[in-house]
Protein backbone atom coordinates (compact mmCIF):
# COMPACT_ATOMS: atom_id res chain seq x y z
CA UNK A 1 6.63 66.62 -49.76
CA UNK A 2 7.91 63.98 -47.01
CA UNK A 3 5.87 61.44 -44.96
CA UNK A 4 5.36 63.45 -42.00
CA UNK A 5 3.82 66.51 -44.66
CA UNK A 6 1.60 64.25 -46.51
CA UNK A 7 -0.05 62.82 -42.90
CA UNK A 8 -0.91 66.29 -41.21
CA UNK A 9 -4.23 66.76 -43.52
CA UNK A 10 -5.42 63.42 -42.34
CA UNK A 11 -4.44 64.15 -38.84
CA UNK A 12 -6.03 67.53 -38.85
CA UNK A 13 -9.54 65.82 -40.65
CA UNK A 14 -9.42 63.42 -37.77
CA UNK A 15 -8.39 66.85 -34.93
CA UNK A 16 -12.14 68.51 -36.52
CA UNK A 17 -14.40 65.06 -36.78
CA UNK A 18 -13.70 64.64 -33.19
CA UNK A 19 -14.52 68.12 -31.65
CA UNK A 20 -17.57 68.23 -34.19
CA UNK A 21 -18.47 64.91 -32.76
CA UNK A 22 -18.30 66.29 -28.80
CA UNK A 23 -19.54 69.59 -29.98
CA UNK A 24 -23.05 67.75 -30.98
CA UNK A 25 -22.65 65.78 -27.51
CA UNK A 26 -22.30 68.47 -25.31
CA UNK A 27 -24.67 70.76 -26.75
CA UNK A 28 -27.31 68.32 -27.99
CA UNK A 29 -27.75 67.33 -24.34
CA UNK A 30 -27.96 70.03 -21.90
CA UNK A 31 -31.20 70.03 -21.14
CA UNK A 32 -30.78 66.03 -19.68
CA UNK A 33 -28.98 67.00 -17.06
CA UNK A 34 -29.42 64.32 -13.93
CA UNK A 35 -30.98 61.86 -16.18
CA UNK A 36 -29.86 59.17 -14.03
CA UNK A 37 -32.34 60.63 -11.11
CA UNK A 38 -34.13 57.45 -10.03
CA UNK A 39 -32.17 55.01 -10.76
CA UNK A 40 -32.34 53.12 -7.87
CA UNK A 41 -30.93 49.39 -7.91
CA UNK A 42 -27.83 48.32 -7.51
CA UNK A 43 -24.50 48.21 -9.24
CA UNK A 44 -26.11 48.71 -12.74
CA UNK A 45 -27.74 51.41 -11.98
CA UNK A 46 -24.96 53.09 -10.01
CA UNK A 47 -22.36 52.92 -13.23
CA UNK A 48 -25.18 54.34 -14.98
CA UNK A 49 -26.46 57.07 -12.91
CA UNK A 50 -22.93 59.61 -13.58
CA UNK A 51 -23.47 58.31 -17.62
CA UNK A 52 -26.95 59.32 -17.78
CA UNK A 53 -26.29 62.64 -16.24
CA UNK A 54 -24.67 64.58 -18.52
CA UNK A 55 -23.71 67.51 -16.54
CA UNK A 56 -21.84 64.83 -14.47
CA UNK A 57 -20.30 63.40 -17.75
CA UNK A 58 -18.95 66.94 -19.22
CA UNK A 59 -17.58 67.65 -15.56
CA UNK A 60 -15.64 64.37 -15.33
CA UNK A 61 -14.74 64.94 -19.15
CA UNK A 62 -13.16 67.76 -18.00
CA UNK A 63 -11.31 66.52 -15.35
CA UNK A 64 -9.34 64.35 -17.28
CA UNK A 65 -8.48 66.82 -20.08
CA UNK A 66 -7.30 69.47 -17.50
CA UNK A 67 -4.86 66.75 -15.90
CA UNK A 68 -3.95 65.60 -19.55
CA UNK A 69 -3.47 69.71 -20.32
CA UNK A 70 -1.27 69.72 -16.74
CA UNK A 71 0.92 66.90 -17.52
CA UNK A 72 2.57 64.66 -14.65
CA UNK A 73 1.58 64.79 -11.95
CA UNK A 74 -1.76 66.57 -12.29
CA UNK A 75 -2.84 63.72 -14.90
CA UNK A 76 -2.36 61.15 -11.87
CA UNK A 77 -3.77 63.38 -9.26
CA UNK A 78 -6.68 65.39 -10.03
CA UNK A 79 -8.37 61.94 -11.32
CA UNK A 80 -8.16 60.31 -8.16
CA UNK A 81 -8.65 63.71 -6.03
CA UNK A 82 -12.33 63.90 -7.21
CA UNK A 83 -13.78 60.54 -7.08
CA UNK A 84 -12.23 60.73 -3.02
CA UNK A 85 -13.52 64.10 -2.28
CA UNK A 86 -16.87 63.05 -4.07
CA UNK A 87 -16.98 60.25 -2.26
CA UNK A 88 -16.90 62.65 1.22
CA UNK A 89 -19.40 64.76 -0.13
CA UNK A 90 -22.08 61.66 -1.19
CA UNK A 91 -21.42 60.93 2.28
CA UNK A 92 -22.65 64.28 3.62
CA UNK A 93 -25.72 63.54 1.26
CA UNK A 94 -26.46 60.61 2.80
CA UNK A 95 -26.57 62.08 6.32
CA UNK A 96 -28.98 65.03 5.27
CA UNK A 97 -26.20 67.61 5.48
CA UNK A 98 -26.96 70.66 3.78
CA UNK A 99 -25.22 72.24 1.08
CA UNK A 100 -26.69 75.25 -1.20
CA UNK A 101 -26.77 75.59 -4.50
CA UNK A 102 -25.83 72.15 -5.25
CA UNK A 103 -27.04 71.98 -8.91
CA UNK A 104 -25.27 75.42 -9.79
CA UNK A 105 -22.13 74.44 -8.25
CA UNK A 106 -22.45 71.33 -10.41
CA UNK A 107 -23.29 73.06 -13.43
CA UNK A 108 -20.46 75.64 -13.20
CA UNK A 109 -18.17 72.78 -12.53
CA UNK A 110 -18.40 72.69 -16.46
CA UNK A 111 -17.92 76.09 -16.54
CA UNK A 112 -14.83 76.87 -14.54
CA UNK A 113 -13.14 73.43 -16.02
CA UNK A 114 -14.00 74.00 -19.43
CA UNK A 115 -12.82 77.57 -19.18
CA UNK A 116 -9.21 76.42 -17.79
CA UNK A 117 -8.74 74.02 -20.46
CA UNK A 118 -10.00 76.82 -23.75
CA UNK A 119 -7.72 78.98 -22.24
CA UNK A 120 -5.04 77.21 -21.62
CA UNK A 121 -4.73 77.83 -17.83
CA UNK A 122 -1.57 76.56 -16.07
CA UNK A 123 -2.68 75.96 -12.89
CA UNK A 124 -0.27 75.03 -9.96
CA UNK A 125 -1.39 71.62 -8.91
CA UNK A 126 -2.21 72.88 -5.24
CA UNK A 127 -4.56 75.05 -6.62
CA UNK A 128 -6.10 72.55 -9.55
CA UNK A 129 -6.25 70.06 -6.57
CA UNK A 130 -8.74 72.32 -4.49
CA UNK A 131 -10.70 73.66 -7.41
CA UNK A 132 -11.48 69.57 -8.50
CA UNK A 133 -11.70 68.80 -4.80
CA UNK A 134 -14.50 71.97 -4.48
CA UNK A 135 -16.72 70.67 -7.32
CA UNK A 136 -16.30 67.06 -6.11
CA UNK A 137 -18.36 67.92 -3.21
CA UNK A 138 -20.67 69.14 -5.02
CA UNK A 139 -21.46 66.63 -7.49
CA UNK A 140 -21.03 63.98 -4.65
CA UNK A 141 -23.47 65.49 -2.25
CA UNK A 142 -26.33 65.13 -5.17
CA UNK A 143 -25.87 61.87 -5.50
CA UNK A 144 -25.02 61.15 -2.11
CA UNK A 145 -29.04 62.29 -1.74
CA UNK A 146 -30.20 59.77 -3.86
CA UNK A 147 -28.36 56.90 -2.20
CA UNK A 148 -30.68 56.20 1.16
CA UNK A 149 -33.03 54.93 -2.12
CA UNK A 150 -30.97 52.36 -3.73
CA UNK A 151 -31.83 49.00 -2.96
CA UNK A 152 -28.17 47.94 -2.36
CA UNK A 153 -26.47 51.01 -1.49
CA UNK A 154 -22.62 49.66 -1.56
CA UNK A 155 -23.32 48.37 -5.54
CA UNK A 156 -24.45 51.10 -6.09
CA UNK A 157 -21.86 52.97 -4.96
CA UNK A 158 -18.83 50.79 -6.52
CA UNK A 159 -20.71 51.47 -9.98
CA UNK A 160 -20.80 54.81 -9.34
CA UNK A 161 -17.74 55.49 -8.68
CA UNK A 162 -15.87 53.08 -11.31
CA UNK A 163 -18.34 54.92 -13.89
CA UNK A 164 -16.85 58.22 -12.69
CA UNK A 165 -13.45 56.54 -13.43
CA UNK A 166 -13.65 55.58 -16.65
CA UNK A 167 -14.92 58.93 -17.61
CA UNK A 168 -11.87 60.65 -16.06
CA UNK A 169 -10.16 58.36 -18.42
CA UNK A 170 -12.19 59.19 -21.35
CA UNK A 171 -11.12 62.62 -20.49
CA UNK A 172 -7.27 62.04 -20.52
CA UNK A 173 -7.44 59.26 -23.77
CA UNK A 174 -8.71 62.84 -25.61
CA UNK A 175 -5.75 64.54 -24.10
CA UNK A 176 -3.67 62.84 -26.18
CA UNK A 177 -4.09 65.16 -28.71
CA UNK A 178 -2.02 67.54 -27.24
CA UNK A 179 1.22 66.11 -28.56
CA UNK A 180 -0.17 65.80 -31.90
CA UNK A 181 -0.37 68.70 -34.69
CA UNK A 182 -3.06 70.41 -34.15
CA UNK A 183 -3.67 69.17 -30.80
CA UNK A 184 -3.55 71.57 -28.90
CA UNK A 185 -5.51 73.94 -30.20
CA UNK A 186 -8.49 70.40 -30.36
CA UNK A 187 -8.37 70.24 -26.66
CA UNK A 188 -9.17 73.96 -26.00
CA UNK A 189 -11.77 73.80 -28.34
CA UNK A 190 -13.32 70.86 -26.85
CA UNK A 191 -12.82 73.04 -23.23
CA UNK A 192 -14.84 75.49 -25.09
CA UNK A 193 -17.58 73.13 -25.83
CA UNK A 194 -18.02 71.77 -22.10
CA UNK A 195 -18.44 75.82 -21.05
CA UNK A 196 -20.52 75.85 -23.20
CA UNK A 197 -22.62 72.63 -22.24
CA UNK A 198 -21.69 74.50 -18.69
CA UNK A 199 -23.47 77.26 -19.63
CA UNK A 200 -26.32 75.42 -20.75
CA UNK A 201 -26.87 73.32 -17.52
CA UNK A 202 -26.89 76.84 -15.68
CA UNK A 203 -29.69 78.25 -17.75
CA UNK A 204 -31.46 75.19 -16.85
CA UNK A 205 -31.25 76.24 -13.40
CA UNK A 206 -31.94 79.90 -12.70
C-alpha cells in the first residue's frame, strides 16, 4: 500500500468529523434565528448581530461554498456581490421601504443555496450573481430595520458587514474540500445540512 493509500482513511475520518460537526450546528440552532435582534451599540454589536443570527450565518455559509463549488470567478464574485447588494437593501430598511416576506425570503435563502450546492448545480455566474444578489436584499433590508436603533449607526454597520465577510470566507476555507478525496461528496452534504437548517428557519415562520 503507498503513501497516498495509507492517508485516505485519515482524510476521509477528518471529510465525516467535519460535516457531523456542521450537521449539529445547523440543526441544533434553527429555532435562534435573528438572535442578534437588539443588539444595538456600535461596532461590537454590529459584527455580532449576522453571528448571532443563524439563519444569516447558514446563508453566508452558503455563499462561500457555492463560489468555492463554482470555481474562479464565482469564488471572487458572488462574495463581494452580496455584502454590496445587502448593503442596498439595509439601506431600503433604513428608509422604511417595504419589502414582503422578508423573513421567508431569508429563510429560503438557505434553502435555494443549500440545494445548489447538495446537488451539485452548475450555475452560469450571471445567473448565481442574481440569485445571491436577490437574497442579499433580503437579508439586508432586515437588518437595515434595525439600524435607525443603533447608537452609532456607521460602527455598526462596518461590523456588520466585515462579520458578513469573514463568514463568506468561512464558507470558501470549507470549500477546500473539493479537491480532496472525498471532498466533494463533504461539500454537498454540508449543502444538504444548510437546506435543511433552511427548512427549519421556514417552519419557524409559517
Amino acid at each position: 500500500m503507498n503513501q497516498t493509500n495509507k492517508r485516505l482513511p485519515h482524510i476521509s475520518l477528518r471529510v465525516k468529523a467535519l460535516t457531523a460537526l456542521l450537521g449539529a450546528f445547523f440543526l441544533a440552532f434553527p429555532a435562534f434565528a435573528h438572535t442578534g435582534e437588539g443588539l444595538v451599540g456600535g461596532f461590537y454589536s454590529g459584527f455580532l448581530h449576522p453571528v448571532l443570527g443563524w439563519d444569516h450565518v447558514a446563508a453566508m455559509v452558503a455563499v462561500g461554498l457555492w463560489g468555492a463549488f463554482l470555481r474562479a470567478p464565482a469564488i471572487y464574485i458572488l462574495p463581494i456581490v452580496f455584502p454590496v447588494i445587502m448593503a442596498l437593501g439595509g439601506a431600503a430598511g433604513v428608509v422604511g421601504a417595504p419589502l414582503p416576506y422578508v423573513e421567508i425570503g431569508i429563510a429560503l435563502s438557505s434553502v435555494l443555496l443549500g440545494l445548489l450546492i447538495a446537488f451539485a448545480v452548475k450555475s452560469p455566474l450571471w445567473l448565481a450573481t442574481v440569485i445571491v444578489g436577490i437574497f442579499a436584499v433580503f437579508h439586508g433590508h432586515a437588518h437595515g430595520t434595525e439600524l435607525p436603533q443603533a447608537s452609532n449607526a456607521m460602527s455598526f454597520s462596518i461590523g456588520f458587514v466585515l462579520a458578513t465577510g469573514l463568514l463568506h470566507l468561512l464558507g470558501i476555507g470549507l470549500g477546500v474540500f473539493i479537491g480532496r478525496p472525498g471532498g466533494k461528496i463533504a461539500v454537498r452534504v454540508m449543502g444538504a445540512l444548510i437546506a435543511l437548517a433552511g427548512f427549519g428557519f421556514l417552519f419557524g415562520i409559517i
